[in-house]
Protein backbone atom coordinates (compact mmCIF):
# COMPACT_ATOMS: atom_id res chain seq x y z
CA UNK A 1 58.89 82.10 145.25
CA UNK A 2 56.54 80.02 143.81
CA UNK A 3 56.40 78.26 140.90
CA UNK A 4 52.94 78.98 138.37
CA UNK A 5 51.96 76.91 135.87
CA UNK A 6 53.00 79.35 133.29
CA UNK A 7 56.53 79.05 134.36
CA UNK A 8 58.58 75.63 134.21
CA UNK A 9 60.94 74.16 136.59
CA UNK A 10 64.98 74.65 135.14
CA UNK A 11 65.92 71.36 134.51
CA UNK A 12 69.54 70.05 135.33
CA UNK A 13 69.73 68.09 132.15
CA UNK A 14 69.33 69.01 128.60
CA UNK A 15 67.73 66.57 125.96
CA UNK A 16 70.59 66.70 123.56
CA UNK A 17 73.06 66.44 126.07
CA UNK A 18 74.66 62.82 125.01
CA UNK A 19 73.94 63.61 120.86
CA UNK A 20 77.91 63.34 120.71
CA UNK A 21 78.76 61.19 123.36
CA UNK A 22 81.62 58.24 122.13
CA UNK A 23 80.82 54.88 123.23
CA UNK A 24 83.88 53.78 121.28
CA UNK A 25 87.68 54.75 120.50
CA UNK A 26 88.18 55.42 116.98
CA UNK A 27 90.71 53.54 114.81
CA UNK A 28 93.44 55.62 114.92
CA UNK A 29 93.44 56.89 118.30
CA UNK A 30 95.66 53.98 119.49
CA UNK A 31 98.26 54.75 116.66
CA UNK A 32 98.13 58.25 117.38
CA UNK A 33 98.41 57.89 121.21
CA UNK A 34 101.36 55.68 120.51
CA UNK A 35 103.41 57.79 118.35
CA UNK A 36 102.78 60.75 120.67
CA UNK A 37 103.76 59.05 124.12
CA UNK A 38 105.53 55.60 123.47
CA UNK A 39 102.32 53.48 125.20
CA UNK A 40 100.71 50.73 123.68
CA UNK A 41 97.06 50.05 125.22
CA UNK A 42 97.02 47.21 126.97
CA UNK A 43 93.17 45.96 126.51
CA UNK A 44 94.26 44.83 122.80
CA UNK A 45 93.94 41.15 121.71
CA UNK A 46 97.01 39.15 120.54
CA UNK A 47 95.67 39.60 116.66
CA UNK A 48 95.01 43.24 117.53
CA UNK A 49 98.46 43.87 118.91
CA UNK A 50 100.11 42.27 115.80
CA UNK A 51 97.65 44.40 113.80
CA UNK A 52 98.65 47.08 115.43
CA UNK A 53 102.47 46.94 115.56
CA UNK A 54 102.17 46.55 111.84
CA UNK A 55 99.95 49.50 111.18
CA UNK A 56 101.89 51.86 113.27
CA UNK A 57 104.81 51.77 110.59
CA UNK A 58 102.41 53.29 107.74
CA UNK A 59 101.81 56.89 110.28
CA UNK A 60 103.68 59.63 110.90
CA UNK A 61 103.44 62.26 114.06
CA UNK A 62 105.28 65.57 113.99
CA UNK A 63 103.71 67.19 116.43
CA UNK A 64 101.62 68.78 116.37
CA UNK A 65 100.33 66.80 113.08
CA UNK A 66 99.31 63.24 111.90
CA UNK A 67 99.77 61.77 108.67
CA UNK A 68 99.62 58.37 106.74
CA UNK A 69 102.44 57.56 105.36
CA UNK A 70 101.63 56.28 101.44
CA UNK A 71 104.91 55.66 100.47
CA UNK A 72 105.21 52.21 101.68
């Protein structure tokens, strides 16, 4: 079959397909990943890491929720 001028070609990618692509990890998926399995990334800088373990005591996971814990 051929293809006519009035008809286009189906393209294999759309033009919005990367409008919500994340480059980037958000800020709490670390603390939430943590509190759900136990594992600490390991691509976290020493201030990171101390920023981290100190964070981690302020959130709370009962599965399946998260919460911040104000009360400290």
């Amino acid at each position: 079959m051929e293809v006519t001028q009035e008809e286009q070609e189906v393209k294999d990618e759309f033009s919005d397909e990367s409008l919500l692509f994340v480059a980037t990890r958000s800020w709490f998926t670390d603390i939430a990943n943590y509190k759900a399995t136990g594992v600490i990334q390991q691509d976290l800088y020493w201030n990171q890491w101390k920023k981290f373990l100190h964070d981690i005591h302020f959130y709370v996971w009962d599965d399946p929720h998260f919460f911040q814990n104000w009360s400290r």
